[in-house]
C-alpha atoms as a PDB file:
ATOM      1  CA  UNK A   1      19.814 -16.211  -1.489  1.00  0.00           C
ATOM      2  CA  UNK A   2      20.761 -16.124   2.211  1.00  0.00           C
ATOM      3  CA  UNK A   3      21.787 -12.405   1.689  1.00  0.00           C
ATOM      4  CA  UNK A   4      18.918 -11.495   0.249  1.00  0.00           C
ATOM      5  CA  UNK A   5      16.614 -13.544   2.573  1.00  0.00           C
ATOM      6  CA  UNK A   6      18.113 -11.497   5.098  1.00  0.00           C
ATOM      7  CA  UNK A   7      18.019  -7.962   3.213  1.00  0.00           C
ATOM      8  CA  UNK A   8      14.285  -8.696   3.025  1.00  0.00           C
ATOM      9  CA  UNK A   9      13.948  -9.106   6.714  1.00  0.00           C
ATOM     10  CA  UNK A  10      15.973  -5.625   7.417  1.00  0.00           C
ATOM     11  CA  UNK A  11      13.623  -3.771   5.090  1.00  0.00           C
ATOM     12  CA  UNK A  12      10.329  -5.720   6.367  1.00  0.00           C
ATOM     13  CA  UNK A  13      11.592  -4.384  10.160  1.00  0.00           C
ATOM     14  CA  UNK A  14      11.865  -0.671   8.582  1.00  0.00           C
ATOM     15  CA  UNK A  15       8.923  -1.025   6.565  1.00  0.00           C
ATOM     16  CA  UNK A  16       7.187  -2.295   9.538  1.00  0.00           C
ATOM     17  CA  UNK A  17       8.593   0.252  12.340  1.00  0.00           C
ATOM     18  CA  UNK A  18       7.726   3.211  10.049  1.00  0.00           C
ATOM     19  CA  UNK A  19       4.132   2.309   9.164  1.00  0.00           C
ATOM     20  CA  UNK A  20       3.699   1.894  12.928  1.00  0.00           C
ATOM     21  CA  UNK A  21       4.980   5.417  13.807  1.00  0.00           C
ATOM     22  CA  UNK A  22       3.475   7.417  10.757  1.00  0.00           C
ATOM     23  CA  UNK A  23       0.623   5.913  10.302  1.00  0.00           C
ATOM     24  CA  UNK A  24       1.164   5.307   6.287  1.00  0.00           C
ATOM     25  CA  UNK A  25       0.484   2.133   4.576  1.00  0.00           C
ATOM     26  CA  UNK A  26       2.947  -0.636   4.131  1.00  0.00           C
ATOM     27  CA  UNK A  27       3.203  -0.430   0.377  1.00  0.00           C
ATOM     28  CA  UNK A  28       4.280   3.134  -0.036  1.00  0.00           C
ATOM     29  CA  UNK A  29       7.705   1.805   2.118  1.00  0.00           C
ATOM     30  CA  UNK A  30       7.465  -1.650   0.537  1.00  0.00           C
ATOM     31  CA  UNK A  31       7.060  -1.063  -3.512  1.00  0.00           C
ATOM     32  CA  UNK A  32      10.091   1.002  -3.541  1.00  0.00           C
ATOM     33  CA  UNK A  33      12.364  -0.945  -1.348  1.00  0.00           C
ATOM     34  CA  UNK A  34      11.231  -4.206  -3.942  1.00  0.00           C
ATOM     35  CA  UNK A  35      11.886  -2.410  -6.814  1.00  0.00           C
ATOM     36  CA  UNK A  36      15.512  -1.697  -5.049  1.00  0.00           C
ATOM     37  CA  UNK A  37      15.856  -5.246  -4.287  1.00  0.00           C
ATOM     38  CA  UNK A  38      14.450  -7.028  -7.460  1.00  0.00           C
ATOM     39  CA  UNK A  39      16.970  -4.952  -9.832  1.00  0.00           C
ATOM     40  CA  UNK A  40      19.925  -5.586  -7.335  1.00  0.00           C
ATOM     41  CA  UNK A  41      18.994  -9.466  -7.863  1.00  0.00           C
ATOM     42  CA  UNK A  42      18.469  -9.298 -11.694  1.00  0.00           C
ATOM     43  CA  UNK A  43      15.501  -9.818 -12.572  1.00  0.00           C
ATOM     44  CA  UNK A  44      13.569  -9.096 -15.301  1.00  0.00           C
ATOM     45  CA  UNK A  45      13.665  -5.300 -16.080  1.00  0.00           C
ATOM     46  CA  UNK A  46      10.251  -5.878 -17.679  1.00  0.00           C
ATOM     47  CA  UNK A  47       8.606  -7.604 -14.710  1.00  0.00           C
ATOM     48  CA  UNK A  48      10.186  -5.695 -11.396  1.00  0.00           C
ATOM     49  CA  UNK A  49       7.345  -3.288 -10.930  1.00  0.00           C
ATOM     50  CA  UNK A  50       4.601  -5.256 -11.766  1.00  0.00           C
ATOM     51  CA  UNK A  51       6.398  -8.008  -9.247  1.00  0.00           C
ATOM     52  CA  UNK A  52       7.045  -4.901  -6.446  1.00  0.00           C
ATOM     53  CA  UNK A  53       3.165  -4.109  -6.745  1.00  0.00           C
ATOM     54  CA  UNK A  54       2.077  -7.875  -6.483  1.00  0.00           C
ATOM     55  CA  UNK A  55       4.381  -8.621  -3.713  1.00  0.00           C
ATOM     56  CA  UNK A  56       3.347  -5.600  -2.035  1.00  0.00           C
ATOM     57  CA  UNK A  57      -0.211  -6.072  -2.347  1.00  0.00           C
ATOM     58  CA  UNK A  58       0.277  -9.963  -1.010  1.00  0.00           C
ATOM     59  CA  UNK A  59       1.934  -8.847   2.222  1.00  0.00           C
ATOM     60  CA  UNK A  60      -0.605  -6.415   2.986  1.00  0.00           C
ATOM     61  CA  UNK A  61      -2.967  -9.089   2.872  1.00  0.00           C
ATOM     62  CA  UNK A  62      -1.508 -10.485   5.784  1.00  0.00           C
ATOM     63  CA  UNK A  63      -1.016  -7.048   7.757  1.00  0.00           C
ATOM     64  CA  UNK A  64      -4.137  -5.432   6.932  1.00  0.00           C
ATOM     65  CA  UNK A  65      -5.746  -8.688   9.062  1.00  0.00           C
ATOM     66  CA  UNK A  66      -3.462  -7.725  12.265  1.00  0.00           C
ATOM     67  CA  UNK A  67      -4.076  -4.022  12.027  1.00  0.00           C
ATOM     68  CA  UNK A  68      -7.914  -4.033  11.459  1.00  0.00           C
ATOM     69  CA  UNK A  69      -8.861  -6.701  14.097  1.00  0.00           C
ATOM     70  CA  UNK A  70      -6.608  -4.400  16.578  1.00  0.00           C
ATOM     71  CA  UNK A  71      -9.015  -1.429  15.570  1.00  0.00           C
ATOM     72  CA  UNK A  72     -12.087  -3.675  15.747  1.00  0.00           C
ATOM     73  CA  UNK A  73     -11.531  -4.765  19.187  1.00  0.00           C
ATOM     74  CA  UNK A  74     -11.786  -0.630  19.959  1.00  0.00           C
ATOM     75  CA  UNK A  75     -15.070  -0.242  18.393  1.00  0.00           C
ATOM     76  CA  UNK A  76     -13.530   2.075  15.756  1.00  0.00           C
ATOM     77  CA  UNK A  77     -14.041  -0.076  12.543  1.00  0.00           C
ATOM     78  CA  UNK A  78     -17.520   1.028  10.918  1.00  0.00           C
ATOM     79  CA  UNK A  79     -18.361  -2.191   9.272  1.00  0.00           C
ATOM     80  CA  UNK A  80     -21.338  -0.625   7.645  1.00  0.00           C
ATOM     81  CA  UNK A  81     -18.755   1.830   5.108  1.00  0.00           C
ATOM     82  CA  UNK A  82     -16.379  -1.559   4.488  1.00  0.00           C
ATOM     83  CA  UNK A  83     -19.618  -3.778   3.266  1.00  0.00           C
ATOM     84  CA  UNK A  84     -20.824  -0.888   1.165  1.00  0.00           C
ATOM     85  CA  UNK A  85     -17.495  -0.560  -0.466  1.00  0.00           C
ATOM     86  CA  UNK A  86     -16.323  -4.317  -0.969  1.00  0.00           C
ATOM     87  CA  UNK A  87     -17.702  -4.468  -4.216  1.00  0.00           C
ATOM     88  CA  UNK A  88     -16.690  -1.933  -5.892  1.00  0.00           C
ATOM     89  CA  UNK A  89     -13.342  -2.433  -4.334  1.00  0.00           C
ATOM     90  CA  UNK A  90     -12.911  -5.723  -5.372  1.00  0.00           C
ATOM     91  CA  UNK A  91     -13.786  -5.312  -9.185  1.00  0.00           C
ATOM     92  CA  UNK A  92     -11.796  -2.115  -9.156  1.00  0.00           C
ATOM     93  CA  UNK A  93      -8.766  -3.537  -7.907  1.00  0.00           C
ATOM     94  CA  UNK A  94      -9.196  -6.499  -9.746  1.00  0.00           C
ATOM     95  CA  UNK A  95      -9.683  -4.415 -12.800  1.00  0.00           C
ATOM     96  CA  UNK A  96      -6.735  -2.671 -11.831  1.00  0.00           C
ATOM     97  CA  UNK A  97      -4.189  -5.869 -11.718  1.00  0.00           C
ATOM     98  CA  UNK A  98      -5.502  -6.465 -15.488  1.00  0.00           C
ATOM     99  CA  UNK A  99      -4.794  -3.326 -16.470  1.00  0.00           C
ATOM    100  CA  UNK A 100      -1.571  -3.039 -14.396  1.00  0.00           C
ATOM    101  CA  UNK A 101       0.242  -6.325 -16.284  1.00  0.00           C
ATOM    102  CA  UNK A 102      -0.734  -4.599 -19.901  1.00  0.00           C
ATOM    103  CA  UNK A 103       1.450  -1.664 -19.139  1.00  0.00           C
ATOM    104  CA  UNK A 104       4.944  -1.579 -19.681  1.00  0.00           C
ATOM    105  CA  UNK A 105       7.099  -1.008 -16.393  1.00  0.00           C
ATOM    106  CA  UNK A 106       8.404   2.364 -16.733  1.00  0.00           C
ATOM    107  CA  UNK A 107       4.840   3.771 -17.122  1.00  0.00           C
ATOM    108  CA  UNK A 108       3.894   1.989 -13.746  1.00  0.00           C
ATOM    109  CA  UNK A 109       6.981   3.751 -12.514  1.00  0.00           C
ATOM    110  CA  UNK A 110       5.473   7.360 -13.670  1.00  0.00           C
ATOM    111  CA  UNK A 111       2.161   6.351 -11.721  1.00  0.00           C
ATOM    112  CA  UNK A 112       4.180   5.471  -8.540  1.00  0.00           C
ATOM    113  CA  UNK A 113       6.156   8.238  -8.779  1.00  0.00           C
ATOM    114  CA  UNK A 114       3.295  10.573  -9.206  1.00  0.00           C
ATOM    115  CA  UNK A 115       1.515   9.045  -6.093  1.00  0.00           C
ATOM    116  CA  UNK A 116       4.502   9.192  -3.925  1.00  0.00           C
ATOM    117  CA  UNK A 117       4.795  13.030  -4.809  1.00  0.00           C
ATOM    118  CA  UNK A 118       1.258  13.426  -3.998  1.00  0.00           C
ATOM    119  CA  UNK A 119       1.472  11.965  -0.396  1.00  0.00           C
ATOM    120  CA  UNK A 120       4.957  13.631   0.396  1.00  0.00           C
ATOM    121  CA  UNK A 121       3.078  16.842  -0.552  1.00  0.00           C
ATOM    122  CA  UNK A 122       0.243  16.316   1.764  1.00  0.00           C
ATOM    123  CA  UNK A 123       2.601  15.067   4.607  1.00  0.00           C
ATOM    124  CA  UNK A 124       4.709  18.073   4.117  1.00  0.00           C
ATOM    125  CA  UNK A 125       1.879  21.009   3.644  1.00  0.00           C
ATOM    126  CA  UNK A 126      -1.477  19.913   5.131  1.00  0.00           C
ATOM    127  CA  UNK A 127      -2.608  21.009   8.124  1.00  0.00           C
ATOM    128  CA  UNK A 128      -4.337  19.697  10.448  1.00  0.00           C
ATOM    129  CA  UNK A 129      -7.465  17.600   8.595  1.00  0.00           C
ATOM    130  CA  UNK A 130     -10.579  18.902   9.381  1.00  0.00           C
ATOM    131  CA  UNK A 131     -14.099  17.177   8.668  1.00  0.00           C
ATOM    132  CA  UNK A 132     -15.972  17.986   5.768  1.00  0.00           C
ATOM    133  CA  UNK A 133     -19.771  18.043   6.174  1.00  0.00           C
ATOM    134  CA  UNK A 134     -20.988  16.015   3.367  1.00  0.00           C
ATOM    135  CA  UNK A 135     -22.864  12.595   4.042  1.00  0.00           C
ATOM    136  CA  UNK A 136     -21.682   9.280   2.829  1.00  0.00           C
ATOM    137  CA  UNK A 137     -22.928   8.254  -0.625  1.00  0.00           C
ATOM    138  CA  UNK A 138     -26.087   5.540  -0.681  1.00  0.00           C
ATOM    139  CA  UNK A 139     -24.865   2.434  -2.049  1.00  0.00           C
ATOM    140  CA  UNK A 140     -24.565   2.898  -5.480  1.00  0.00           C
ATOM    141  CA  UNK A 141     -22.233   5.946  -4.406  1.00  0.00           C
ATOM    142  CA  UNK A 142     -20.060   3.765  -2.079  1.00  0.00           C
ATOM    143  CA  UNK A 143     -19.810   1.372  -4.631  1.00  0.00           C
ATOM    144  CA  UNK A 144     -18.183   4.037  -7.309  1.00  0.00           C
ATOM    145  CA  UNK A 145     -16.138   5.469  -4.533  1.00  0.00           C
ATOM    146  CA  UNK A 146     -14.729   1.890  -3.951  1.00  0.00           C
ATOM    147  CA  UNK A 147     -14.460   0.853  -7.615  1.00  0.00           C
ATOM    148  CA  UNK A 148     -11.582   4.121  -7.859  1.00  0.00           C
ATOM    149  CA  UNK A 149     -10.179   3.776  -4.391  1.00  0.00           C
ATOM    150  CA  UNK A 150      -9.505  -0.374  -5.229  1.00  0.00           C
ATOM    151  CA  UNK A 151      -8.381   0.284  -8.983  1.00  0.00           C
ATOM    152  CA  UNK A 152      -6.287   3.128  -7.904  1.00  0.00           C
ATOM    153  CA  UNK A 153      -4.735   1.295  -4.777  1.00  0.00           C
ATOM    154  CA  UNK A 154      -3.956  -1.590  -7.210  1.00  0.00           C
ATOM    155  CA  UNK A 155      -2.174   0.206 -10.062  1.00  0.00           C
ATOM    156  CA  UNK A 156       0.582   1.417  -6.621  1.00  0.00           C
ATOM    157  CA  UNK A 157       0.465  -1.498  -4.538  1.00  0.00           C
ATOM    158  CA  UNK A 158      -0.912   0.001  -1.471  1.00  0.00           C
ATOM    159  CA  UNK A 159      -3.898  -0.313   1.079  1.00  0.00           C
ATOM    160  CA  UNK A 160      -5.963   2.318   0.028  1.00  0.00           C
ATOM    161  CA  UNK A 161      -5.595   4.224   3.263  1.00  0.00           C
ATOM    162  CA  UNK A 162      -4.319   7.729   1.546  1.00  0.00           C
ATOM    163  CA  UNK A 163      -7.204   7.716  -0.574  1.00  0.00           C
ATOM    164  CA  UNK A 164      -9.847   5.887   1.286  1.00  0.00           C
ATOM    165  CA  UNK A 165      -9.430   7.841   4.790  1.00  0.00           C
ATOM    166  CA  UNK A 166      -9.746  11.491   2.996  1.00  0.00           C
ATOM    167  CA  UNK A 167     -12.385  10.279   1.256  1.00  0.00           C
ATOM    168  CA  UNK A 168     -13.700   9.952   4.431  1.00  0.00           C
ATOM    169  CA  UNK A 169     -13.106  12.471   6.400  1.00  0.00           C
ATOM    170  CA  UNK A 170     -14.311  14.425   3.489  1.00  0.00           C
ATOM    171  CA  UNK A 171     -18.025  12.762   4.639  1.00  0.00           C
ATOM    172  CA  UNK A 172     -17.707  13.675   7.997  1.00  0.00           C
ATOM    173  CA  UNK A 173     -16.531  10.631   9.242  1.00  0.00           C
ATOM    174  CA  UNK A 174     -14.555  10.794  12.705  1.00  0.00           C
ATOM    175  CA  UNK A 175     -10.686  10.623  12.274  1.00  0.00           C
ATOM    176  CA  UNK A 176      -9.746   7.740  14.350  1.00  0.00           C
ATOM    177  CA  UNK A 177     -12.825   5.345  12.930  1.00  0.00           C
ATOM    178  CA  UNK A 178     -11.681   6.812   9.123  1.00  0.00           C
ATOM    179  CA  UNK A 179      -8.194   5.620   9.995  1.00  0.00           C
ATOM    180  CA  UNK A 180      -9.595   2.170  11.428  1.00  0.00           C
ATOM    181  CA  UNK A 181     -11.948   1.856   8.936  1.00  0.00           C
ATOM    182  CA  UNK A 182      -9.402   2.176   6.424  1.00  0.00           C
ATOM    183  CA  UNK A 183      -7.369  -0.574   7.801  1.00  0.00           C
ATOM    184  CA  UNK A 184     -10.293  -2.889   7.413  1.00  0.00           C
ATOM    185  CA  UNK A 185     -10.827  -1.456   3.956  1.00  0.00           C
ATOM    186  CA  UNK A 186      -6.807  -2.977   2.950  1.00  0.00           C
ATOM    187  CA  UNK A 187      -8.195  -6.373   3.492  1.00  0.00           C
ATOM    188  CA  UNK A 188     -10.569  -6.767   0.517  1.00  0.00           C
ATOM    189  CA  UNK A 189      -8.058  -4.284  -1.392  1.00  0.00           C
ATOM    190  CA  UNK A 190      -5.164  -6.736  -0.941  1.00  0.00           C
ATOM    191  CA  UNK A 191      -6.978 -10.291  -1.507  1.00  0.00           C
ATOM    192  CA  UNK A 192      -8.646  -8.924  -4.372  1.00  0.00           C
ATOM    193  CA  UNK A 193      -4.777  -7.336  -5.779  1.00  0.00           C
ATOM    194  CA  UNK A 194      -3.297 -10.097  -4.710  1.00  0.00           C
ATOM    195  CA  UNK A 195      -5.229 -12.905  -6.290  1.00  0.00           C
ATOM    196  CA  UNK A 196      -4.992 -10.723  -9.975  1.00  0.00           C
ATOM    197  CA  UNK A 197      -1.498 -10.291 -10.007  1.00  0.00           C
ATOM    198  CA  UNK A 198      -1.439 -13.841  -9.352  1.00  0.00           C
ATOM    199  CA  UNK A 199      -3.424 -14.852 -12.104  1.00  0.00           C
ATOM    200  CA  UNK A 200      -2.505 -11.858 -14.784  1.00  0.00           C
ATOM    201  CA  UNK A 201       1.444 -12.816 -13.848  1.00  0.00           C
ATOM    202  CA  UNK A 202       0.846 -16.855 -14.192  1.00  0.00           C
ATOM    203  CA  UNK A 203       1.492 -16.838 -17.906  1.00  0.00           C
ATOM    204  CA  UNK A 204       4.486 -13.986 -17.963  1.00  0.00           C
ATOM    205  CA  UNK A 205       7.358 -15.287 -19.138  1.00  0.00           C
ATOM    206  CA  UNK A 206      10.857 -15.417 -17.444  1.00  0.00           C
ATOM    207  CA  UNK A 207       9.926 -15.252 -14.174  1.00  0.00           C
ATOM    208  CA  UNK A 208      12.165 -15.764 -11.249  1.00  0.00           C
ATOM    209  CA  UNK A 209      12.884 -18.928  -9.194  1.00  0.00           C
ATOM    210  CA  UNK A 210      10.035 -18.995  -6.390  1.00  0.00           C
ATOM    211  CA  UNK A 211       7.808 -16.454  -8.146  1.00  0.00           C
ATOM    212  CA  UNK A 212       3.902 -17.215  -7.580  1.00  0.00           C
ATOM    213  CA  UNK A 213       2.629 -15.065 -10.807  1.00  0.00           C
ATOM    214  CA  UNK A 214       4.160 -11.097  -9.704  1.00  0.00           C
ATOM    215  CA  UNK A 215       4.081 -12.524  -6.230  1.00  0.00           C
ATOM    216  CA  UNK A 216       7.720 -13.365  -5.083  1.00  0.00           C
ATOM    217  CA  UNK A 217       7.588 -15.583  -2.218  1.00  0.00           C
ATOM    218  CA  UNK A 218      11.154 -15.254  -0.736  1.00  0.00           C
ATOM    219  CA  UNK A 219      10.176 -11.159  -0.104  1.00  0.00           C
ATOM    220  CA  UNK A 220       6.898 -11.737   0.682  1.00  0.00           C
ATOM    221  CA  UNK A 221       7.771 -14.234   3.732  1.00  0.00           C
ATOM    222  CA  UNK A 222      10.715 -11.813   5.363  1.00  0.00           C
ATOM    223  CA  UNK A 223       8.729  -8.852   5.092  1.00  0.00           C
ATOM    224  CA  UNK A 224       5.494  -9.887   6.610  1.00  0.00           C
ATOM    225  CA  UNK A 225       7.324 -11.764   9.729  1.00  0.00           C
ATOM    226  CA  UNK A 226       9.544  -8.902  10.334  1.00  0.00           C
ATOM    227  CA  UNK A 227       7.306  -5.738   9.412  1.00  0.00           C
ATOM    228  CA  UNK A 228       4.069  -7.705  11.691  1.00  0.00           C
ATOM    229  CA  UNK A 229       6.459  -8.167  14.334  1.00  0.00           C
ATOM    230  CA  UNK A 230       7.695  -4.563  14.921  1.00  0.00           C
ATOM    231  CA  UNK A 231       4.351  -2.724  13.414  1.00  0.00           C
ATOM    232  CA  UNK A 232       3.490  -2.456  17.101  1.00  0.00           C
ATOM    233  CA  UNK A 233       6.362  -0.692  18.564  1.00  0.00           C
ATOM    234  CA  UNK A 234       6.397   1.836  16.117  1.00  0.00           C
ATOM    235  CA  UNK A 235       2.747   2.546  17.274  1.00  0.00           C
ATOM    236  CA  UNK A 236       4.506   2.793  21.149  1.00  0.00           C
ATOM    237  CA  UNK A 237       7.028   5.106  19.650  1.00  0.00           C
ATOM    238  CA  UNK A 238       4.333   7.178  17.914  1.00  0.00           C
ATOM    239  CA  UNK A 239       3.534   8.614  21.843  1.00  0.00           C
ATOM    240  CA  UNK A 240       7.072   9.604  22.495  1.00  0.00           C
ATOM    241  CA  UNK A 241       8.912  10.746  19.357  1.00  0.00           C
ATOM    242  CA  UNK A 242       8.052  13.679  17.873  1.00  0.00           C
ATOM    243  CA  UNK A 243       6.203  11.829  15.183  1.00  0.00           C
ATOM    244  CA  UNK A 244       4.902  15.529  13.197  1.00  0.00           C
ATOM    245  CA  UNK A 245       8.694  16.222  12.705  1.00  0.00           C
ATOM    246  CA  UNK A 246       9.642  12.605  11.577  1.00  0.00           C
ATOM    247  CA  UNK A 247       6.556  12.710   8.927  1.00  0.00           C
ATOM    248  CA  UNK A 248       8.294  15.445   7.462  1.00  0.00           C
ATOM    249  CA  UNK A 249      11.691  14.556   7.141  1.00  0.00           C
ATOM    250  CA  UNK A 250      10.455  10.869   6.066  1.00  0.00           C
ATOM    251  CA  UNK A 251       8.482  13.222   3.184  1.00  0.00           C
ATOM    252  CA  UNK A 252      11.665  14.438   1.764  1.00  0.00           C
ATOM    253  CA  UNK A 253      12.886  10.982   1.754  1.00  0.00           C
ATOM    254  CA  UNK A 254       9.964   9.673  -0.266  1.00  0.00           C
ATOM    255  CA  UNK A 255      10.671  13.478  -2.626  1.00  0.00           C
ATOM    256  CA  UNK A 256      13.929  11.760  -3.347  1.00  0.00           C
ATOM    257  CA  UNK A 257      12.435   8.110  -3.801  1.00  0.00           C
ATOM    258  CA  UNK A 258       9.837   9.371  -5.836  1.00  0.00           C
ATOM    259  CA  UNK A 259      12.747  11.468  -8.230  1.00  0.00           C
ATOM    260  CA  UNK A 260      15.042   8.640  -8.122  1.00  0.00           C
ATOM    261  CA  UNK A 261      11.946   6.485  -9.570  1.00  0.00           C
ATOM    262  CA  UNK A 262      10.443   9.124 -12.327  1.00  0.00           C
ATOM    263  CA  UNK A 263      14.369   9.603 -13.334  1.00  0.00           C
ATOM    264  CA  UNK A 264      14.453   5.586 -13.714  1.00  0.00           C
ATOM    265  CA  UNK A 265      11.146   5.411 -15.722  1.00  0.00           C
ATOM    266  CA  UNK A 266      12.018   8.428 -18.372  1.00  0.00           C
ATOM    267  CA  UNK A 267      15.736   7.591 -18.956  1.00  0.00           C
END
């Protein structure tokens, strides 16, 4: 266990440097590096992704907290998009736990897979973003917007940011408060997730040692000390390394990740 505490913490410190100096969400580093880690420890086969997405969603409960408070004490949050979102988030990413422990893993693999090809395509081809000049949605709108971005970012384990801040920039909302705003978005995202993998993963059977429903404690505790604690000096780095050539190499790695884990899911 030892080894494994301590292969968590390595990861968590990668996951952690590399969301500060891209810019990406935790989970799209995290879900794959659990999956890694779960079948290297044996558990399961039928259990590791929905664990991965749980476990992910659970730590970025505790990060999205950090990172949105940092952007709120800018000014850059707009609290007014988050409140008019929250529900729909909420159910949709509750919605999406349920539906997440009926499928079988190697479909959730597909989905992942799919995702991760998705962002690696945008990180390797898209320009610069430019703002669209459509206005937000009333609340009915913002609620439907939120009910997809929540079930969406609970079916992959992630934050929501690569579909919530294009979905914002798309209604002219400012870059830097999109990106912000986003991080405040992860925290109803990731209590909602977290709290339905919980309770859809309570009754599985054959769980691991330590596992709280798809939530697996050990991983969970390493990655959230280590990734919090070095999630800032990645954001330092971001103004001296040559962060538009790194996003694209790190794209090529998440080509192969996202390969590695369609191959897994098919054969």
């Amino acid at each position: 266990m030892v080894l494994f505490l301590a292969l968590y913490a390595v990861f968590g410190l990668i996951a952690g440097l590399l969301a500060g100096l891209l810019g990406i969400g935790g989970g799209l580093v995290i879900v794959p590096i659990l999956v890694y880690m779960f079948n290297l420890q044996g558990f399961p086969a039928e259990h590791i992704m929905h664990m991965a997405l749980g476990t992910s969603l659970a730590s970025i409960m505790f990060t999205s907290v950090s990172s949105a408070m940092s952007h709120h004490k800018h000014g850059a949050v707009n609290w007014d998009i988050v409140k008019k979102v929250s529900l729909g988030i909420i159910i949709g990413t509750w919605c999406g736990s349920f539906i997440a422990s009926k499928i079988p893993t190697h479909i959730l693999q597909l989905i992942f897979s799919c995702f991760i090809f998705y962002v690696a395509s945008q990180m390797i081809f898209s320009g610069k973003k430019t703002l669209g000049n459509k206005p937000l949605p009333k609340t009915l709108g913002m609620n439907i917007a939120g009910l997809g971005i929540g079930l969406l970012s609970s079916l992959v384990g992630i934050g929501g940011g690569t579909i919530s801040v294009p979905f914002m920039l798309y209604h002219s909302v400012e870059m830097r408060k999109a990106i912000a705003t986003s991080a405040a978005i992860g925290m109803p995202i990731a209590i909602s997730g977290c709290i339905g993998y919980f309770f859809n993963g309570n009754s599985a059977q054959n769980l691991p040692d330590y596992s709280f429903g798809f939530i697996y404690i050990p991983a969970l505790m390493a990655i959230v000390i280590c990734s919090t604690a070095v999630a800032p000096y990645g954001a330092h780095l971001a103004h001296t390394l040559p962060v538009a050539k790194i996003k694209k190499f790190f794209a090529v790695l998440l080509l192969v990740v996202g390969v590695r884990m369609l191959l897994t899911a098919i054969l």
